[in-house]
Each structure stands twice: as structure tokens, then as C-alpha cells.
Protein backbone atom coordinates (compact mmCIF):
# COMPACT_ATOMS: atom_id res chain seq x y z
CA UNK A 1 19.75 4.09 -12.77
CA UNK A 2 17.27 1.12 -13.73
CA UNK A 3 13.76 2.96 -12.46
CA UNK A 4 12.88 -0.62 -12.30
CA UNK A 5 14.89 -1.19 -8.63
CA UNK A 6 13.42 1.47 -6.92
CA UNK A 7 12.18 0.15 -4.02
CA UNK A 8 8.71 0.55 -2.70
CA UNK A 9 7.92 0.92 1.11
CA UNK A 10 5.12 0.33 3.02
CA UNK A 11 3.55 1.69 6.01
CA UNK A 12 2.56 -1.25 7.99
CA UNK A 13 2.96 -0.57 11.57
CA UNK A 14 -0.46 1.25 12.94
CA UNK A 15 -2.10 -0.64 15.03
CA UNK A 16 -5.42 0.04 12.91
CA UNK A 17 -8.03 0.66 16.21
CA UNK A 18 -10.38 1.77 14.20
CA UNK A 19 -10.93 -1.48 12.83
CA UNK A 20 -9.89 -3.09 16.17
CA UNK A 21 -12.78 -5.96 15.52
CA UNK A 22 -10.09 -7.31 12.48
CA UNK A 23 -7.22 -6.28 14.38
CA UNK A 24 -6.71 -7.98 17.60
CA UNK A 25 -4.92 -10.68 16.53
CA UNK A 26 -3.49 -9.43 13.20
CA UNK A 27 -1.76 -5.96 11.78
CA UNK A 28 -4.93 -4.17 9.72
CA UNK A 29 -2.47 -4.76 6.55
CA UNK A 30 -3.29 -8.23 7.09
CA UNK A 31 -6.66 -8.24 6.87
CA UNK A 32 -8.33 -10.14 4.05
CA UNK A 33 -9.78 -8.86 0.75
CA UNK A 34 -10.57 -12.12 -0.63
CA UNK A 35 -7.92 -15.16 0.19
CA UNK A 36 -5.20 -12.25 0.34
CA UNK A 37 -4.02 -9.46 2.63
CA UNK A 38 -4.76 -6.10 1.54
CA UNK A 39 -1.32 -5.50 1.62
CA UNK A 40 -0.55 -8.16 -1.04
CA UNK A 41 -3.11 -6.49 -3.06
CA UNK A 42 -1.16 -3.43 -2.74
CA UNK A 43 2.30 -5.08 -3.69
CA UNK A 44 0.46 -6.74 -6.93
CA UNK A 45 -0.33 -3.77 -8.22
CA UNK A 46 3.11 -2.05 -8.01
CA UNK A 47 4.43 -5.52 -9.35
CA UNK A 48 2.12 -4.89 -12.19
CA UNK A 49 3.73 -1.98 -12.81
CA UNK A 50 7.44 -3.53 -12.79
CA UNK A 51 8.44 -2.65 -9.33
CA UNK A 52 9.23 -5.75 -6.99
CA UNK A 53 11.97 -4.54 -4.35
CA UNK A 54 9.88 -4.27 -1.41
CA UNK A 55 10.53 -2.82 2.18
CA UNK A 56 7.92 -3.10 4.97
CA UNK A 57 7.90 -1.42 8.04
CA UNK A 58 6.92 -3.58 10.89
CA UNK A 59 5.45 -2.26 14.21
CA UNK A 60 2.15 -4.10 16.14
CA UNK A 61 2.00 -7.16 15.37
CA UNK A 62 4.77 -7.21 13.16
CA UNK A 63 6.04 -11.19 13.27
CA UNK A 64 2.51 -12.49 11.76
CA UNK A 65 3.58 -10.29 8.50
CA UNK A 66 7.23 -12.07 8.59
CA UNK A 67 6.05 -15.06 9.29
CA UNK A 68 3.61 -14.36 6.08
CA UNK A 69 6.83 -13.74 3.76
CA UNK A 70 8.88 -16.51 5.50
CA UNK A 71 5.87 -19.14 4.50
CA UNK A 72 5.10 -17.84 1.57
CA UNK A 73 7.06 -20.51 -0.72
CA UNK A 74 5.50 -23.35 0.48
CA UNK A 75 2.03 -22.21 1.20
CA UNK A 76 1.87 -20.81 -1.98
CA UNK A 77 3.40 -24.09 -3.78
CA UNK A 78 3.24 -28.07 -3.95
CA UNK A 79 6.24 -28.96 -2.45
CA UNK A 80 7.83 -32.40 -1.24
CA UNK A 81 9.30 -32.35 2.70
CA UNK A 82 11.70 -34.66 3.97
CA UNK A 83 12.46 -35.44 7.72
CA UNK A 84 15.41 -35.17 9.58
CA UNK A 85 17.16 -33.60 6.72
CA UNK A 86 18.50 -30.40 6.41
CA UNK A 87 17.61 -29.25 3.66
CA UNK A 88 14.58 -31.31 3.70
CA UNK A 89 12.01 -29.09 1.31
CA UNK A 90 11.71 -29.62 -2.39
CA UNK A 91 9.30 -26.80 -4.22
CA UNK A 92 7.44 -28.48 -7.19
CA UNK A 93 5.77 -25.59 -8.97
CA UNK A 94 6.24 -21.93 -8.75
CA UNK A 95 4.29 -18.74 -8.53
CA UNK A 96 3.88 -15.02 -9.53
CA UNK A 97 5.26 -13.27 -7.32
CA UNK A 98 8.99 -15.03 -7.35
CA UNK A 99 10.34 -11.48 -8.63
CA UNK A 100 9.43 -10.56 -5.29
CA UNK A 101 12.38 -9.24 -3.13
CA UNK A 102 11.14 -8.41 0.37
CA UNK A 103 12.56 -6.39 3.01
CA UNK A 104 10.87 -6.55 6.68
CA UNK A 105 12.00 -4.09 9.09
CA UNK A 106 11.19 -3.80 12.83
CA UNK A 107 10.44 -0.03 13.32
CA UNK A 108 8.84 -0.13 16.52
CA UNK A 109 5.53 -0.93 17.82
CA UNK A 110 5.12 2.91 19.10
CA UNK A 111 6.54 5.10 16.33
CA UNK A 112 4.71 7.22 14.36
CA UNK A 113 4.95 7.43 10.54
CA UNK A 114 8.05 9.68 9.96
CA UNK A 115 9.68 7.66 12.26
CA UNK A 116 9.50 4.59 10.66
CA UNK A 117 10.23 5.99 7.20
CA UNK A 118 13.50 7.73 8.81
CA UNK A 119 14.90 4.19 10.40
CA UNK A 120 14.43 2.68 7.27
CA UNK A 121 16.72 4.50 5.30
CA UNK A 122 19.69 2.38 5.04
CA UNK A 123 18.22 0.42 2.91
CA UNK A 124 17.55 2.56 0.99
CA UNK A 125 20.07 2.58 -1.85
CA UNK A 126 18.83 4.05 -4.81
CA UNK A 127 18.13 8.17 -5.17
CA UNK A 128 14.73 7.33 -5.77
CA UNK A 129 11.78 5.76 -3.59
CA UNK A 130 7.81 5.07 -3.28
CA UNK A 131 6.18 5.10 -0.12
CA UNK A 132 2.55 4.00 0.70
CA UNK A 133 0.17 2.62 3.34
CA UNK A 134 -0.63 -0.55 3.97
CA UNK A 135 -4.62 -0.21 4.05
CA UNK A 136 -5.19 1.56 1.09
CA UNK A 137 -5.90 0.58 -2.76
CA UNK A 138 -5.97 2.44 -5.83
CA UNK A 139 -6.02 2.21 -9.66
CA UNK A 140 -3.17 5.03 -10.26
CA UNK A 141 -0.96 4.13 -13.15
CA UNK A 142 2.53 4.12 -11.40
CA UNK A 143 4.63 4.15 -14.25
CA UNK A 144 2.98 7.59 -14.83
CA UNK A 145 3.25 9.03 -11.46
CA UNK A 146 6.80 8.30 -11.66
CA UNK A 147 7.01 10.11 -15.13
CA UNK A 148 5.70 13.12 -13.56
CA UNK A 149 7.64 12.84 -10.34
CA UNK A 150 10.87 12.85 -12.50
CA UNK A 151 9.05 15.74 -14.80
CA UNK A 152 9.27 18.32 -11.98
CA UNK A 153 12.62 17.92 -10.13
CA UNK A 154 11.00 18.63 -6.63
CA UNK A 155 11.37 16.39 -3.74
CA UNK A 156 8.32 14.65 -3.10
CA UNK A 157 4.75 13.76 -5.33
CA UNK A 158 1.94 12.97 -3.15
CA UNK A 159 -1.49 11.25 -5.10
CA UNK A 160 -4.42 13.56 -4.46
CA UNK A 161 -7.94 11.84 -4.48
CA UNK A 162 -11.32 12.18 -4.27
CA UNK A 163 -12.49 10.61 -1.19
CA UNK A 164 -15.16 8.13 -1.58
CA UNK A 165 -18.42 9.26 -0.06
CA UNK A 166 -19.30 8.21 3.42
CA UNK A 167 -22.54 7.46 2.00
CA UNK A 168 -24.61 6.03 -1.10
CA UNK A 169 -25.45 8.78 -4.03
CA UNK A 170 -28.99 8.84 -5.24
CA UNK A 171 -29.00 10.20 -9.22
CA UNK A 172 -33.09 11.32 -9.30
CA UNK A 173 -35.20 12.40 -11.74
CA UNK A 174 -38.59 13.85 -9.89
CA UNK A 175 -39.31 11.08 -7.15
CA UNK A 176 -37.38 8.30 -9.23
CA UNK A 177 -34.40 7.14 -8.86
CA UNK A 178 -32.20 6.73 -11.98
CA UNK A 179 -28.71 4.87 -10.07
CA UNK A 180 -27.48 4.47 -7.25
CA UNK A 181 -23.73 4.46 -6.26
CA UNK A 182 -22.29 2.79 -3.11
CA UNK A 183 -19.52 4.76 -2.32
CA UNK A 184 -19.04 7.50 -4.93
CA UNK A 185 -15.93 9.80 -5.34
CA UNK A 186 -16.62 12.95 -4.48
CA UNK A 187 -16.57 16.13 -6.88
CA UNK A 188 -14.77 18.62 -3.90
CA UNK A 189 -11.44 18.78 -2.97
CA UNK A 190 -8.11 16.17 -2.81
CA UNK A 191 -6.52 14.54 0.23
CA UNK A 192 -3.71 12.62 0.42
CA UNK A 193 -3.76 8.91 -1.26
CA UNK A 194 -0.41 7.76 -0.61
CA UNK A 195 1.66 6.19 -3.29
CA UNK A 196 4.18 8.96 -3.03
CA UNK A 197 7.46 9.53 -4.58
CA UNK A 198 10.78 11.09 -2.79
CA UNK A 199 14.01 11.84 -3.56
CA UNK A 200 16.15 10.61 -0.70
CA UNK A 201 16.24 14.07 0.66
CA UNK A 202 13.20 13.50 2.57
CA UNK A 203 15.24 11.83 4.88
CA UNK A 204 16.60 15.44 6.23
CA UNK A 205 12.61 15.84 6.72
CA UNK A 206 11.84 13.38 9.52
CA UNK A 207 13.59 12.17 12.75
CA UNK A 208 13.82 9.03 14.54
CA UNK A 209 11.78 10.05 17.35
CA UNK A 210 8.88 8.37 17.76
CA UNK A 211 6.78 11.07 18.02
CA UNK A 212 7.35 12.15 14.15
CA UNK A 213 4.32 12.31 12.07
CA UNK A 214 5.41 12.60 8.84
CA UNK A 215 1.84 13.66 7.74
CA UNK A 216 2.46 16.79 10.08
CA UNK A 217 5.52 18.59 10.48
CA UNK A 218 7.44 17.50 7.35
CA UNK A 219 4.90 17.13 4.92
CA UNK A 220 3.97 20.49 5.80
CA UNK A 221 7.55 21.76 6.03
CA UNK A 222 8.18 20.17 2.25
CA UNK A 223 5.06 21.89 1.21
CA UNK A 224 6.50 25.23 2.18
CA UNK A 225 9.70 24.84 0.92
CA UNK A 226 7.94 24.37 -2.61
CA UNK A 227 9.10 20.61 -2.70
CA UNK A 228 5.86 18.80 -3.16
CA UNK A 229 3.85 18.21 -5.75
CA UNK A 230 0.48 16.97 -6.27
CA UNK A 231 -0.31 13.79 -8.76
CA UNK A 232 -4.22 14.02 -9.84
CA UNK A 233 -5.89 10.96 -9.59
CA UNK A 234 -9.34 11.54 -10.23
CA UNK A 235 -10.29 7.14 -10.82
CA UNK A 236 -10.46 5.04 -7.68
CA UNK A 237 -9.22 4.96 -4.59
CA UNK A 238 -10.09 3.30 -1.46
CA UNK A 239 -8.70 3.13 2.08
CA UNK A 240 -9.58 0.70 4.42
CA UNK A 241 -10.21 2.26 7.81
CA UNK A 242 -13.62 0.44 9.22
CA UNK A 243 -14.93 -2.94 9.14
CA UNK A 244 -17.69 -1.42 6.57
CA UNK A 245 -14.78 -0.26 4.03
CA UNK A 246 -13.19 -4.18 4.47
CA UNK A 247 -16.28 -5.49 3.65
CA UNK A 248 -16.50 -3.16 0.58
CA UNK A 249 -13.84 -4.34 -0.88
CA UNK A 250 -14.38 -7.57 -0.17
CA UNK A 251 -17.73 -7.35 -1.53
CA UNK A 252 -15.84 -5.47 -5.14
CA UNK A 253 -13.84 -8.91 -4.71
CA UNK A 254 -15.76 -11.61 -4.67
CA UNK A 255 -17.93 -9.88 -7.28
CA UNK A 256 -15.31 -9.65 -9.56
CA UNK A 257 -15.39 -6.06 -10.27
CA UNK A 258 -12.26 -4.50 -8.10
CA UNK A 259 -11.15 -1.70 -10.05
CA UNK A 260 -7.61 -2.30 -8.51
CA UNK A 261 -7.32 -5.56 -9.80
CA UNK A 262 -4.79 -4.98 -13.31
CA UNK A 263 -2.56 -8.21 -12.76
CA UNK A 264 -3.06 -11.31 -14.66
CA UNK A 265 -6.17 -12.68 -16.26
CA UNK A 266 -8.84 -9.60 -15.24
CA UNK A 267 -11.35 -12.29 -15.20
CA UNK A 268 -9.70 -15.08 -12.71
CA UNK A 269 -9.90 -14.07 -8.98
């Protein structure tokens, strides 16, 4: 198979309440980090990586992320528009992300996780997938977790971080202080990063119902089967779950120093 079609989903249905202040009129993967939803931050950096087949999982909100993708050719290019025609738009330049093939797929605006992974499996075609959340960057060299997904022959390969600290580190010497770091990893324990990778037999893992957690009852069900495997990823990571971790990132943005960031010129924002 060409690794390079394996398609990539994303976990964009939550309702995100815990950022509810960003997400009463949008889905939390649209929110902003710069000019662009996180969730196109997310898809540029598996781009980056070579993969570009793309399948979203809708739920709240879901119709301001198609129309996103059903706008995206004009608002992201000069174009000429002619009235009363048919075919009445002519593009005029292009962009990066025309490798882009992307998938949107209404899985409900009450299902839960597993769920929504389940219902999307016909279109699924290839024995191979990745599977993330829509709220959550990273720095993890893909082309490396899939290496070592296809290295151990199990099922699944979660990416364990290091959570970022809920608050600032002080580094001290006596009653000075020698740095100070925002939000540092911390040194104790992993928990689940996303960017996964599953054989298509996680599909006999979760249900339709819309009471299927995938983080619950088959996660732990493939862990005790001794079908899932951790990835180390020990570099940054970053969900977005309050206003204060949007406004990080933001903040990493605009400053020009977003670790995610691997596409294009490093220097142009």
C-alpha cells in the first residue's frame, strides 16, 4: 500500500464547554491560533509529514467547519466571478494546501468519541488509519510514529506526553530566580496525546451507540488484550481546553516561536 493515502481523522464534534466563551457560535476546532483554526494547524502538520486524505467528524456546530472547506478556494485565492453564469468563478493563483482531499462527515451532535470513529468507517479504505483531536497540537514526527506503529504489529499506538504544567516553573538559586517557564512539561507520568494509529480492527472495538467513549471501554479493552502500544513523545504538546491555553498558543503564534509550526518558511507566519 502507498503509506502516503492513509487517511487521517479528526475528532471534531465536542461541543468544547469548557471553553464555552470561544464556543458559542463556533466548534472549539475552529477557534483561532493566529488567522487559522487550530484544526488547520493540526492538518498542516500531518501535511508536512506527506499525509493529505483527510476525514472530519462533524457534530455541534458542524456546517461552520463545511462551510470552512467549501470556501476555502476562493477565500484563500484571487479569483475572477462572473454573474449569471454557471460556472461563473475563475481561480487566479493557488495555494498550499491543494493536495488537500477532505472528507466531512455528520456524526451526530450527541455521540461520544467511539461513536463517531465507528460511523466513519466506510470510508475508510485503506488497512491503516490516524486518528486525533481537533484541539490539540504537537511536534511528534509522524513519519516516525508510523515506523513504530508498523514495527510492532499490534492494533493501536497511542502518543504518550508530558502534560504541560498548570502553572509557571520557577528554576532558583537561593532567593533568585534563574528562568522561568510558562507552561513546562512535566517530568511524571504520560497521558494520552492523540495522534494515534489503528489497524482497521479497532472498528470491532467501538459501537455506534452514542454513548461509546472510545477513551473508556475500548481503549481499555485494547489495552488488555495487549493491542496497544505507547509512542514516547517527550517534546511538545499542547491541548487546547480553556480560554488561557487558546491564548497560549496564540501568544507562541504571534511571537513566532510555535514549536508546532514545521511547514514552509519557519520564519513567515
Amino acid at each position: 500500500m502507498n503509506y502516503r493515502d492513509i487517511p487521517v481523522v479528526l475528532l471534531c464534534g465536542g461541543k468544547g464547554t469548557r471553553i464555552k466563551e470561544m464556543t458559542e457560535t463556533i466548534p472549539k476546532p475552529m477557534v483561532r491560533i493566529g488567522e487559522k483554526p487550530i484544526m488547520w494547524h493540526i492538518m498542516k502538520g500531518y501535511s508536512y509529514h506527506g499525509f493529505n486524505n483527510f476525514v472530519i467528524c462533524l457534530g455541534y456546530k458542524g456546517h461552520v467547519i463545511k462551510d470552512f472547506f467549501l470556501n476555502y478556494e476562493c477565500m484563500n485565492s484571487d479569483f475572477t466571478v462572473e454573474l449569471g453564469k454557471k460556472e461563473n468563478i475563475r481561480l487566479h493563483s493557488t495555494h498550499e494546501e491543494n493536495s488537500w482531499k477532505v472528507t466531512l462527515a455528520n456524526t451526530g451532535e450527541e455521540a461520544m468519541t467511539g461513536s463517531r470513529i465507528k460511523q466513519i468507517e466506510k470510508y475508510i479504505q485503506s488497512d491503516i488509519f490516524m486518528l486525533t483531536y481537533g484541539d490539540g497540537v504537537c511536534n511528534v514526527d509522524i513519519n516516525r510514529l508510523l515506523d513504530f506503529h508498523l514495527s510492532h504489529g499490534k492494533i493501536g499506538t497511542v502518543t504518550g506526553v508530558r502534560p504541560p504544567s498548570r502553572f509557571g516553573e520557577l528554576l532558583v538559586d537561593g532567593d533568585e530566580v534563574k528562568s522561568f517557564s510558562e507552561k513546562p512539561q512535566t517530568s511524571e507520568g504520560r497521558i494520552n496525546g492523540g495522534f494515534f494509529i489503528f489497524n482497521k480492527e479497532v472498528f470491532n472495538y467501538v459501537s455506534e451507540d452514542e454513548d461509546c467513549i472510545f477513551e473508556r471501554e475500548p481503549l481499555e479493552r485494547l489495552a488488555s488484550d495487549g493491542e496497544l502500544m505507547i509512542y514516547k513523545h517527550d517534546d511538545f504538546w499542547q491541548c487546547m481546553d480553556t480560554v488561557r491555553d487558546m491564548q497560549y498558543l496564540d501568544k507562541l503564534w504571534q511571537e513566532k516561536s510555535a514549536p508546532w509550526k514545521k511547514w514552509g518558511n519557519a520564519n513567515v507566519f
